[in-house]
Protein backbone atom coordinates (compact mmCIF):
# COMPACT_ATOMS: atom_id res chain seq x y z
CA UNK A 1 9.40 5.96 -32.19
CA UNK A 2 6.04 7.18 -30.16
CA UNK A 3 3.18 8.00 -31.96
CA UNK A 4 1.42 11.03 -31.33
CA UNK A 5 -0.43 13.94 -32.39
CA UNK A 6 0.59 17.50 -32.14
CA UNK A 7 -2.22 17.89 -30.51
CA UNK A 8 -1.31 15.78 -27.63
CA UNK A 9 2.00 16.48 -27.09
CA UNK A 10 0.65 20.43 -26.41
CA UNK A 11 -1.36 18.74 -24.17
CA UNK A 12 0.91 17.11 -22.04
CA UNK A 13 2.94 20.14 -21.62
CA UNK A 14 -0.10 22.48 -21.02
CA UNK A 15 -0.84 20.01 -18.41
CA UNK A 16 2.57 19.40 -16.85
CA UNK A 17 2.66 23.59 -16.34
CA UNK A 18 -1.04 23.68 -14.81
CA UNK A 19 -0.10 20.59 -12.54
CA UNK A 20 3.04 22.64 -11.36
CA UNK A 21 1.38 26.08 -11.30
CA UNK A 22 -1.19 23.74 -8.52
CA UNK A 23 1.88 22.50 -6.67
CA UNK A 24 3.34 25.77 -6.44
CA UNK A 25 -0.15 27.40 -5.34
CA UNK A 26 -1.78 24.79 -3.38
CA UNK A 27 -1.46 27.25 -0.44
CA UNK A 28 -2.49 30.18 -1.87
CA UNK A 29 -5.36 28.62 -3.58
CA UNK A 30 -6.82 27.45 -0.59
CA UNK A 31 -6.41 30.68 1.56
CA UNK A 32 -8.26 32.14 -1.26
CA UNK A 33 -11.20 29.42 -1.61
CA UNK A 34 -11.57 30.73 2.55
CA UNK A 35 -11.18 34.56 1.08
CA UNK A 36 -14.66 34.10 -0.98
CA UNK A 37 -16.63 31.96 1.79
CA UNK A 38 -15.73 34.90 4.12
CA UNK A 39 -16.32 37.52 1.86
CA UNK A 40 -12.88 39.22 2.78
CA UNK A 41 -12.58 41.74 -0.11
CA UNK A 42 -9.00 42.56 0.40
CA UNK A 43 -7.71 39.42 0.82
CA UNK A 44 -9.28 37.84 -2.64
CA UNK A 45 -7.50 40.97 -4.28
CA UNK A 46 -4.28 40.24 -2.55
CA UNK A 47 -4.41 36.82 -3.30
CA UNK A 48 -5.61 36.98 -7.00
CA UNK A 49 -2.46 39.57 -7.31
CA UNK A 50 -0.14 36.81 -5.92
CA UNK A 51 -1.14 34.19 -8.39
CA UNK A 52 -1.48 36.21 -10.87
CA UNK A 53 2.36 36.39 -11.15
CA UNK A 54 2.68 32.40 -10.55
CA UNK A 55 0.10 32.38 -13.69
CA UNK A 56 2.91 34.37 -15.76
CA UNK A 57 5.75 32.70 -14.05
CA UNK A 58 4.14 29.00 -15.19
CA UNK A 59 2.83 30.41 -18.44
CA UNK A 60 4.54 28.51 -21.91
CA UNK A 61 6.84 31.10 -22.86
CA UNK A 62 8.16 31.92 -19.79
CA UNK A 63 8.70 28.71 -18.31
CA UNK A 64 10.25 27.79 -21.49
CA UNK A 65 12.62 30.17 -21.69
CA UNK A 66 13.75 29.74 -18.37
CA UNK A 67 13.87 26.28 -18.35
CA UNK A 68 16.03 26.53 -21.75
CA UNK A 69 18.09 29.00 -21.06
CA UNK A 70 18.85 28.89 -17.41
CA UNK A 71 17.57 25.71 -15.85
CA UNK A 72 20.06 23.47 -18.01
CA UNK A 73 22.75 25.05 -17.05
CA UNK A 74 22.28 24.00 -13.57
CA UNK A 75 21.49 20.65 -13.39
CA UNK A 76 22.96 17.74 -15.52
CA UNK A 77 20.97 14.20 -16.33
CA UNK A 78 22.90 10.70 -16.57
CA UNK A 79 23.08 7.27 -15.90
CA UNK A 80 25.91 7.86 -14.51
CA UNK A 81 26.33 10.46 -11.71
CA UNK A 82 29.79 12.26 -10.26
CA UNK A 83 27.84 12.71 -6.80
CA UNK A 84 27.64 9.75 -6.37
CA UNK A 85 31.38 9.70 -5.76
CA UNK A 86 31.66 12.39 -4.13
CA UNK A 87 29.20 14.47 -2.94
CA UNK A 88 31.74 17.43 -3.51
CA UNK A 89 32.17 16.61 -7.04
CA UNK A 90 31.39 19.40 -9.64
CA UNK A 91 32.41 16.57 -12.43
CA UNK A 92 29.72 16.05 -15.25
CA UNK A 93 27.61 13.04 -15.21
CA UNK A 94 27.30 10.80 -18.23
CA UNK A 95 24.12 9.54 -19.80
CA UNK A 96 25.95 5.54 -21.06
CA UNK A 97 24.88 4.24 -23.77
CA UNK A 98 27.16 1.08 -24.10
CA UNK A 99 27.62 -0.68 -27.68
CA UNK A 100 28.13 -3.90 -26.76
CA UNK A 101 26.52 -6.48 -24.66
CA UNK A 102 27.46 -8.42 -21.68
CA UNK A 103 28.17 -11.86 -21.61
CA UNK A 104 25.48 -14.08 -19.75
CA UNK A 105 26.73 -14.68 -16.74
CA UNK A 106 26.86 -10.78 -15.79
CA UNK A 107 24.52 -8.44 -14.90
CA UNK A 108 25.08 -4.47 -15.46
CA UNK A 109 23.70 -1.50 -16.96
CA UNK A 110 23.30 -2.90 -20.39
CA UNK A 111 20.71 -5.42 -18.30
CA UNK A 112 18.34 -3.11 -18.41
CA UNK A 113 16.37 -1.57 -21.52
CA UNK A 114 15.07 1.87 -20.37
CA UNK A 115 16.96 3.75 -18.06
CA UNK A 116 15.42 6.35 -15.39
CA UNK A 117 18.04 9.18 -15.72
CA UNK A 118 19.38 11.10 -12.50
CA UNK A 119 19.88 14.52 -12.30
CA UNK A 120 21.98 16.43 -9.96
CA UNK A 121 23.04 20.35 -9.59
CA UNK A 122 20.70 22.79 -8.18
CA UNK A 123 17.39 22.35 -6.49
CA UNK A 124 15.87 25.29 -8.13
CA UNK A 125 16.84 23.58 -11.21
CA UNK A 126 14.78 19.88 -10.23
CA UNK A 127 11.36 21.35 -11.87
CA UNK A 128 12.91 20.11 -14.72
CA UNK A 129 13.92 17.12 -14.10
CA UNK A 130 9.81 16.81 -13.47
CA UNK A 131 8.87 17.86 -16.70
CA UNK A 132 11.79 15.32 -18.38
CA UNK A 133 9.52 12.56 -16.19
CA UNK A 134 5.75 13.78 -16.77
CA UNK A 135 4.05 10.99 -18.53
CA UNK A 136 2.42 11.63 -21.40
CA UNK A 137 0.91 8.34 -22.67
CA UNK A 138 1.33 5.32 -20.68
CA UNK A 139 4.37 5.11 -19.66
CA UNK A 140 5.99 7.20 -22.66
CA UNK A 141 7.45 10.01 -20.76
CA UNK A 142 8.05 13.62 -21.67
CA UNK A 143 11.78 12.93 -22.03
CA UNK A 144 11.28 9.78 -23.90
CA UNK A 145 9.83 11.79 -26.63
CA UNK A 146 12.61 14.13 -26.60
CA UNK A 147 15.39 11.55 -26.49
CA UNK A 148 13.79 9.91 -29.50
CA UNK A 149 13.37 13.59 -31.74
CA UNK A 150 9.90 13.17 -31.51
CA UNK A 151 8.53 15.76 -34.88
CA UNK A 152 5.27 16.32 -32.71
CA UNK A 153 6.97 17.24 -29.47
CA UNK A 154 9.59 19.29 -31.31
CA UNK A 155 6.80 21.65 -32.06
CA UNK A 156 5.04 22.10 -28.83
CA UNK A 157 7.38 24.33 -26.68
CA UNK A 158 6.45 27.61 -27.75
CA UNK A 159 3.93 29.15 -30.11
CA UNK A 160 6.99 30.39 -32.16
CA UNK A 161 8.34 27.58 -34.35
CA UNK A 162 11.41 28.65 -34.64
CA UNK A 163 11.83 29.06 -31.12
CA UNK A 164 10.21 25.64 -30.02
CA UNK A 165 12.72 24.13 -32.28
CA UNK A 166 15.31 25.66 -30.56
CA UNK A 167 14.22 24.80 -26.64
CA UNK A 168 13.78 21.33 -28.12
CA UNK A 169 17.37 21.02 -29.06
CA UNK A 170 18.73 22.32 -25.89
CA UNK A 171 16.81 19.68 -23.66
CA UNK A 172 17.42 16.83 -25.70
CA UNK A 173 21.12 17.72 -25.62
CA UNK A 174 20.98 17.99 -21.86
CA UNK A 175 19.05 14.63 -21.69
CA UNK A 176 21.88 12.57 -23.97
CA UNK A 177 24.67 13.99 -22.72
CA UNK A 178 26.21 15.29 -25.87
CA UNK A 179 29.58 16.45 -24.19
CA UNK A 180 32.48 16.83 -26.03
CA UNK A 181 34.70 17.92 -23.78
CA UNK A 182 33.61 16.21 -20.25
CA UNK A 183 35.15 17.46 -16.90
CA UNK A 184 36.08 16.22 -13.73
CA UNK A 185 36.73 16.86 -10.09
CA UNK A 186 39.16 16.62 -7.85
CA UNK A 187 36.76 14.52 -5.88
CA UNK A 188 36.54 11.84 -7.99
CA UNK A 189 38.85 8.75 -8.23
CA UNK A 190 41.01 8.00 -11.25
CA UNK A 191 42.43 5.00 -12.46
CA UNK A 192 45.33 4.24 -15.13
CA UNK A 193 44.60 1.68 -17.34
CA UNK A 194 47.30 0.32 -18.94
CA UNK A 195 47.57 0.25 -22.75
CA UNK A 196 50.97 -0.86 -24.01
CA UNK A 197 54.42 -0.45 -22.39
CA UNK A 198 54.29 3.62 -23.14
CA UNK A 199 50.53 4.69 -22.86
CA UNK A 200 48.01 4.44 -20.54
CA UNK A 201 44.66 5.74 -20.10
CA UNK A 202 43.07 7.44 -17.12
CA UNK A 203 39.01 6.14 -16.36
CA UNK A 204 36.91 8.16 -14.09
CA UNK A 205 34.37 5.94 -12.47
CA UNK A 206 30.93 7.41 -12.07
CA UNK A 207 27.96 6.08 -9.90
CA UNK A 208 25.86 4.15 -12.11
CA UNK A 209 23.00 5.43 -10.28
CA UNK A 210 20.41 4.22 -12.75
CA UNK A 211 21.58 1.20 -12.26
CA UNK A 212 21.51 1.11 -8.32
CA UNK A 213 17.54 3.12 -8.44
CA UNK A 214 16.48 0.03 -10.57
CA UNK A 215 17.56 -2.64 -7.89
CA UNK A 216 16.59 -0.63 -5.16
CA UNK A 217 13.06 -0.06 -6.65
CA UNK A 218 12.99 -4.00 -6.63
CA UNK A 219 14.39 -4.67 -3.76
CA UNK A 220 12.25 -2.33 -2.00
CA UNK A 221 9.29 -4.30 -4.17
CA UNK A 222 10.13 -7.72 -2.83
CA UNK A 223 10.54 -6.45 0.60
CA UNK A 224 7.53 -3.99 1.00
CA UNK A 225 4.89 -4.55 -1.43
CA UNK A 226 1.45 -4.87 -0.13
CA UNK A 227 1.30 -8.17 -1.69
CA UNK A 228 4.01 -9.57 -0.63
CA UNK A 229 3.33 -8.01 2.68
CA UNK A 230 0.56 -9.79 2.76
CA UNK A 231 1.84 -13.55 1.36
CA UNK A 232 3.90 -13.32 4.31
CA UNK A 233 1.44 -12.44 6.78
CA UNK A 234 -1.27 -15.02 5.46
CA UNK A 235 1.75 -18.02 5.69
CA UNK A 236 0.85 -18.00 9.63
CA UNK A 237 -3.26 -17.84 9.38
CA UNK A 238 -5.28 -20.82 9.90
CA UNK A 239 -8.16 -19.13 8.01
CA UNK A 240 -8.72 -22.01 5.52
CA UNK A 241 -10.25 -19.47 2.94
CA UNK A 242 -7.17 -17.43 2.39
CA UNK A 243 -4.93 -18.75 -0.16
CA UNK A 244 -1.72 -19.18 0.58
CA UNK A 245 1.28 -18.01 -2.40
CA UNK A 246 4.67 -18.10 -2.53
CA UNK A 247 6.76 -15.05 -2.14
CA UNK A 248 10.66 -14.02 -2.63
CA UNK A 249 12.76 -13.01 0.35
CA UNK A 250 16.36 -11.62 0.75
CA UNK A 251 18.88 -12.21 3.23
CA UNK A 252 21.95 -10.69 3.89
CA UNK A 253 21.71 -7.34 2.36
CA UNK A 254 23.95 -4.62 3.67
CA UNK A 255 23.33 -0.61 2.62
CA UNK A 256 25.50 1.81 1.92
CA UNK A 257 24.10 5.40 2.48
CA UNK A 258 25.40 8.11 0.25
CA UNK A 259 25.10 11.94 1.14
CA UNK A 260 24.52 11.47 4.96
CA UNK A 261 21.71 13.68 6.29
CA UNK A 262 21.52 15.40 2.83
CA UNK A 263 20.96 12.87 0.24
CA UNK A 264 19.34 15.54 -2.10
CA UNK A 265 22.44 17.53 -2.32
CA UNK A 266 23.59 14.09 -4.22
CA UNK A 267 20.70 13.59 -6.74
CA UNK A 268 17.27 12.84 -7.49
CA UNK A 269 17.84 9.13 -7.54
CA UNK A 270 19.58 9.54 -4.20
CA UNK A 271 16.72 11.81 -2.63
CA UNK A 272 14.12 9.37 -3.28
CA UNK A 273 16.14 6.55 -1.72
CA UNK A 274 16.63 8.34 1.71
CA UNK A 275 20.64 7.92 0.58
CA UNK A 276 20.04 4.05 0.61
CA UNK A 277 22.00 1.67 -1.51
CA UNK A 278 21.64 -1.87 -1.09
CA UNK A 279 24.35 -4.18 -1.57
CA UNK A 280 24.02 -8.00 -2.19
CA UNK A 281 26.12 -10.42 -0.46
CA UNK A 282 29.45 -11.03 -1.82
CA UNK A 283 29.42 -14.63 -0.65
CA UNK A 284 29.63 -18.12 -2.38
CA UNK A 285 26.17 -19.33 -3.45
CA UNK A 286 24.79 -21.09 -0.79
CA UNK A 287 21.10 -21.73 -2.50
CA UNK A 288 21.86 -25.58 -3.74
CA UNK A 289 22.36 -25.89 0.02
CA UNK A 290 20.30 -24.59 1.53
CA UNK A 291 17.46 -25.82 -0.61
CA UNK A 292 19.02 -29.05 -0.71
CA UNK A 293 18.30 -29.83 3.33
CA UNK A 294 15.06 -29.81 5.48
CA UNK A 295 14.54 -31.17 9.17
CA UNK A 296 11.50 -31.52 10.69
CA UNK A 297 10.74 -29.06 13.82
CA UNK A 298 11.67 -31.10 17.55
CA UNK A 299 7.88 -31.43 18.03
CA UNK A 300 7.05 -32.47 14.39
CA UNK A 301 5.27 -36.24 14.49
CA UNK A 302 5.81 -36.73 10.58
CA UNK A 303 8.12 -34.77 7.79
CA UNK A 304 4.90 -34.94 5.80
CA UNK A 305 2.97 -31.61 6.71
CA UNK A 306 2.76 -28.41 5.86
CA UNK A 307 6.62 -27.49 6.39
CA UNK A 308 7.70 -29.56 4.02
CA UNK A 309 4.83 -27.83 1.65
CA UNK A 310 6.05 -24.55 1.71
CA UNK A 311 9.82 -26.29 1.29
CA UNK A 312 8.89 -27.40 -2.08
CA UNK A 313 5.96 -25.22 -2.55
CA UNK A 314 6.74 -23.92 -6.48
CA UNK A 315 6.31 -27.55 -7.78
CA UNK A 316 3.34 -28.24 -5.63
CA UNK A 317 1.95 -24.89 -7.44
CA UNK A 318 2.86 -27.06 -10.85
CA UNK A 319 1.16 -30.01 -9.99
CA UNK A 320 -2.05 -27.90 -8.99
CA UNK A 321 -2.18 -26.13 -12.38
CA UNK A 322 -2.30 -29.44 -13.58
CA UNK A 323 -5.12 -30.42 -11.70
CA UNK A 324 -7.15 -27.44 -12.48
CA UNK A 325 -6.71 -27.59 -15.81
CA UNK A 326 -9.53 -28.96 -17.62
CA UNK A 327 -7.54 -30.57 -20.51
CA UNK A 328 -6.26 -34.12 -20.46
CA UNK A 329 -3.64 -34.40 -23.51
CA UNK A 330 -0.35 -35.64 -23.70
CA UNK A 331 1.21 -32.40 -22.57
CA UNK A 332 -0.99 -32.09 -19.28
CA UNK A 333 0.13 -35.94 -18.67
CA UNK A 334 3.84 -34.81 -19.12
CA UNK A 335 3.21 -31.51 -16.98
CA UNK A 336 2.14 -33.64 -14.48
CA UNK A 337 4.46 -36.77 -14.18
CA UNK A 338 7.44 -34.10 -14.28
CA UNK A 339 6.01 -32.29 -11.63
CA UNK A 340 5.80 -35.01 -9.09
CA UNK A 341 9.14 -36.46 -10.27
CA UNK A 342 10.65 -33.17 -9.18
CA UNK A 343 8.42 -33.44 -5.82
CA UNK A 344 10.06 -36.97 -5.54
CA UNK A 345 13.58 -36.19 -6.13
CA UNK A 346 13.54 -33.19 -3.71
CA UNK A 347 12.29 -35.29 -0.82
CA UNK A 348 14.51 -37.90 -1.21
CA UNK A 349 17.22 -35.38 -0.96
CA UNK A 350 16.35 -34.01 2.12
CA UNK A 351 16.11 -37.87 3.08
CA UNK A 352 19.18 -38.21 1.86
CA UNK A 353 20.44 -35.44 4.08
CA UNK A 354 18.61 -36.56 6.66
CA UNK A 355 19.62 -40.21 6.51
CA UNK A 356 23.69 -38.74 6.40
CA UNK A 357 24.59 -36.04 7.40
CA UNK A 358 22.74 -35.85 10.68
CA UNK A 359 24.20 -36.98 13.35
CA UNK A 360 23.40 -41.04 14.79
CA UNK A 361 20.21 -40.90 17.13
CA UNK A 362 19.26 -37.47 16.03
CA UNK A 363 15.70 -38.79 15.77
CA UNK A 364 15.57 -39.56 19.76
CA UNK A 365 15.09 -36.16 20.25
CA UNK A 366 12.23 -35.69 18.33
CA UNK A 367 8.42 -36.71 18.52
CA UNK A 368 8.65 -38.39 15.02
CA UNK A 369 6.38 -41.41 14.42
CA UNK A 370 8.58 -44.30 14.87
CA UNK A 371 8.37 -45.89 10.91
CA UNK A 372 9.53 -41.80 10.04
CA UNK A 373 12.56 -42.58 12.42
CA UNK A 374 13.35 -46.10 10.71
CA UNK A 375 13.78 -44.55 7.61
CA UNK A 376 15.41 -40.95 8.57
CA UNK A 377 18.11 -42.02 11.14
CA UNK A 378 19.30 -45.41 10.26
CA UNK A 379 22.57 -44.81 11.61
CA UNK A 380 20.64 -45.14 15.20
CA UNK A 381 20.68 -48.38 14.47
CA UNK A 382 24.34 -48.99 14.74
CA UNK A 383 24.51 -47.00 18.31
CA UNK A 384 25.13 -49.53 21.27
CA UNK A 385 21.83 -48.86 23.31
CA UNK A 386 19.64 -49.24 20.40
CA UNK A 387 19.41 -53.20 19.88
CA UNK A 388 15.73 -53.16 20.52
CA UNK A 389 15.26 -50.21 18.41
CA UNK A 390 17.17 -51.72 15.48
CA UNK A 391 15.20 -55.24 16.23
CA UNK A 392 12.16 -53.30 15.32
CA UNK A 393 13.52 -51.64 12.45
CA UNK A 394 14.14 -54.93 11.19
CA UNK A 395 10.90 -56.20 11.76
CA UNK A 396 8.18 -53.51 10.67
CA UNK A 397 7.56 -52.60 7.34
CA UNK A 398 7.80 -49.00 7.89
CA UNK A 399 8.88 -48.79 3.79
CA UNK A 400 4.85 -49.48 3.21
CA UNK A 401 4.01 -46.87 5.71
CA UNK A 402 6.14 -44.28 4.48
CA UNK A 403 5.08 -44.37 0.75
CA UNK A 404 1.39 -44.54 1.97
CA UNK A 405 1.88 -41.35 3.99
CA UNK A 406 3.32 -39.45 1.33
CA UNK A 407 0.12 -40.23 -0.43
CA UNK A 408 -2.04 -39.21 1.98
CA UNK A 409 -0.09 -36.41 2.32
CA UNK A 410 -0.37 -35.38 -1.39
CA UNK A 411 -4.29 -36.11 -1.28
CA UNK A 412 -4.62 -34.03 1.62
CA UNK A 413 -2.78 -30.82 -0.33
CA UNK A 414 -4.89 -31.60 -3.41
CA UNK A 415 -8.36 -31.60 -1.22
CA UNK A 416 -7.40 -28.21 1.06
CA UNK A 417 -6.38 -26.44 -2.63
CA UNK A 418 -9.81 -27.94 -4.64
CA UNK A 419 -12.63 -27.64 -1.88
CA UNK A 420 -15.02 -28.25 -4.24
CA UNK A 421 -13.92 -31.71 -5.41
CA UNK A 422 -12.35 -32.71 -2.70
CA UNK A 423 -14.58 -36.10 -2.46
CA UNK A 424 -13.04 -36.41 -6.04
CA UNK A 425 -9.66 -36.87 -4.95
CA UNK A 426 -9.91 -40.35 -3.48
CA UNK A 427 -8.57 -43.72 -3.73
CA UNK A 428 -7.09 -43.46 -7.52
CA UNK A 429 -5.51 -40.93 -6.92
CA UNK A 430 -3.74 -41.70 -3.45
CA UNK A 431 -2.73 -45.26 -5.53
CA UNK A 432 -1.44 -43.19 -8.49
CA UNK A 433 0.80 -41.25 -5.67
CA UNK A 434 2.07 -44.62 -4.34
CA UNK A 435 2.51 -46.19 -7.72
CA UNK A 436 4.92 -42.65 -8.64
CA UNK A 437 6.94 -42.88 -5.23
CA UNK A 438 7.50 -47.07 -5.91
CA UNK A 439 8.46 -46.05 -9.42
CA UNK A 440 10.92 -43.01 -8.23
CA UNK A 441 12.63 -45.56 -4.96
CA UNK A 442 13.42 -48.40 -7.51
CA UNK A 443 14.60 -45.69 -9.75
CA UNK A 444 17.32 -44.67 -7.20
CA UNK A 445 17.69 -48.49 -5.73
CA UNK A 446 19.08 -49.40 -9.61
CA UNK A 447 21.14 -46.38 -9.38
CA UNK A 448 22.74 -47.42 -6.33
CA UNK A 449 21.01 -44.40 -4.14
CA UNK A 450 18.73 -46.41 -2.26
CA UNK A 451 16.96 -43.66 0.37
CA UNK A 452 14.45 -46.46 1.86
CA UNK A 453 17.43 -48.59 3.18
């Protein structure tokens, strides 16, 4: 329950009506602003007799009244919208409030703890559904404090008690959807749902169009925001200053558009969205594999650069809060050896993938340094041209070579992240990286999953 004064909950309604009596106006109030500069009698009077009527149509008692008495009847709130359906639908909508949870795996309206109702009916009815959404304290809204039978709100819709009372209980019944008797449209779908061998039921599904403004509203987020925007557009600069941060993208979302060219005949939800619906992909995960392979580029010289960075960029991020933290305790330690375990694991399973599933002599199209090619496409080996190259496979010690580039590699990171120590981050640490991926390859060699072969 919200705590507030009477006090402020006139407020917020006081300055909901002066915000719309601006809205309404803005026109009018800046024709007459040019009216006194030029001094034009007759137009000030004209004007001032024009607003004057907004004044009394935006005044508390009016707009009360009207909003009471007529505006609810033409526009109903919900989670769950009939439109949606059918843009022909005259059904009611249905403000859910489900009783029981959903299991873990699934993800649904009960997912979510505070719903932003929809509203659909008549535009002349939306100013409404504005004053349900003006905030009044953070982000306690106007119909928050309704839906919860907020005593100090209950009292600041009219300077007649009684009749505040009264305008209270009509919008909070329009809000939670007290309907006994809901209706439906021919528009809508039904379904029988079978009970026992004599009875069934019929269920009308509704849009869950709360539901569907959340995910858009975060799908839009990961897609547009300016900083994600601009994550993606730093990935490609060479300015060394900038930092660069990981960011979310989607794939293989499809839309469905609902209302056509008139997605405000639908609902509010629907208006806001342009008609847009996104739907996610229907598909078999594909993450584990995805994630689970990396090549380098054709023109790549090593797999130890900045590609394979970004690849498993959220643990590098783990390993550099470790660094910058100015603790050194047995947790830190921990933090830190699990980190570049992780680090390990995942490159040795895109070696892995590398090492198998690419095709024999994949590596003779690249520019990789030869030890990177002894070690990623030993398979070549076995290919009837490539004695020589399998002579010298035999011969070198690439192993050494590799597990010293991969700490140079992670020295490298840790000096372009920590500018300012970077002739800190020397010797001990590029042995400590060798002595981790020694420990990590005889780790896998006892398992049987050798990966320096």
């Amino acid at each position: 329950m919200s705590d507030i004064s009477p006090e402020q909950a006139k407020d917020a309604v006081k300055a909901f009506l002066s915000h719309l009596y601006d809205k309404k106006t803005e026109k009018e109030q800046k024709q007459l602003a040019k009216a006194i500069e030029d001094d034009d009698i007759d137009k000030i009077s004209e004007l001032n007799e024009s607003l004057s009527k907004f004044k009394e149509k935006y005044e508390l008692e009016t707009w009360m009244d009207y909003a009471a008495n007529k505006m609810t009847n033409q526009i109903g709130f919900g989670t769950h919208i009939s439109k949606g359906v059918h843009s022909s639908s005259k059904g009611d909508n249905i403000n859910f409030s489900p009783k029981n949870d959903l299991p873990e795996s699934l993800v649904g309206h009960q997912s979510i703890n505070n719903h932003n109702l929809d509203a659909s009916g008549n535009a002349a009815a939306l100013p409404l559904f504005s004053f349900y959404d003006y905030e009044v304290i953070g982000d306690k809204k106007i119909k928050d404090l309704i839906i919860e039978n907020n005593e100090s709100f209950k009292q600041a819709l009219s300077k007649n008690t009684e009749l505040s009372e009264q305008y209270f209980e009509v919008f909070r019944q329009s809000l939670i959807g007290a309907n006994s008797q809901p209706h439906t449209s021919e528009y809508n779908k039904q379904t029988l749902w079978h009970i026992n061998d004599y009875e069934y039921i019929c269920i009308v599904p509704l849009y869950p169009s709360s539901l569907t403004n959340y995910v858009h509203k975060k799908i839009n987020h990961i897609k547009y925001s300016e900083e994600i925007v601009a994550a993606k557009k730093n990935r490609f600069s060479k300015n060394t200053e900038i930092e660069q941060l990981s960011y979310l993208t989607l794939s293989e979302l499809a839309i469905v558009r609902i209302g056509g060219s008139n997605p405000q005949g639908v609902s509010r939800h629907m208006s806001s969205q342009g008609g847009i619906n996104y739907l996610l992909p229907s598909l078999p995960p594909m993450l584990n594999i995805a994630n689970s392979t990396f090549k380098p580029s054709k023109f790549a010289s090593t797999i130890f650069a900045k590609s394979l960075a970004n690849k498993v960029n959220p643990i590098i991020q783990d390993i550099f809060y470790v660094v910058k933290s100015a603790k050194n305790n047995v947790d830190i330690r921990d933090a830190r050896k699990e980190a570049m375990d992780e680090i390990l694991k995942r490159i040795f399973e895109f070696a892995n993938y590398m090492r198998n599933d690419l095709p024999a002599g994949w590596t003779k199209d690249s520019e990789l340094d030869e030890c990177e090619q002894f070690w990623l496409d030993p398979k070549r080996a076995e290919l009837p041209d490539e004695e020589e190259w399998s002579t010298r496979r035999e011969q070198t010690e690439w192993h050494k070579e590799i597990i010293h580039r991969f700490a140079r590699w992670m020295n490298a990171l840790l000096q372009e992240k920590f500018k300012d120590i970077r002739t800190e981050i020397a010797d001990p640490e590029h042995n400590q990286w060798e002595r981790d991926i020694e420990a990590m390859k005889s780790l896998y060699e006892r398992a049987g999953k050798g990966v320096f072969l």
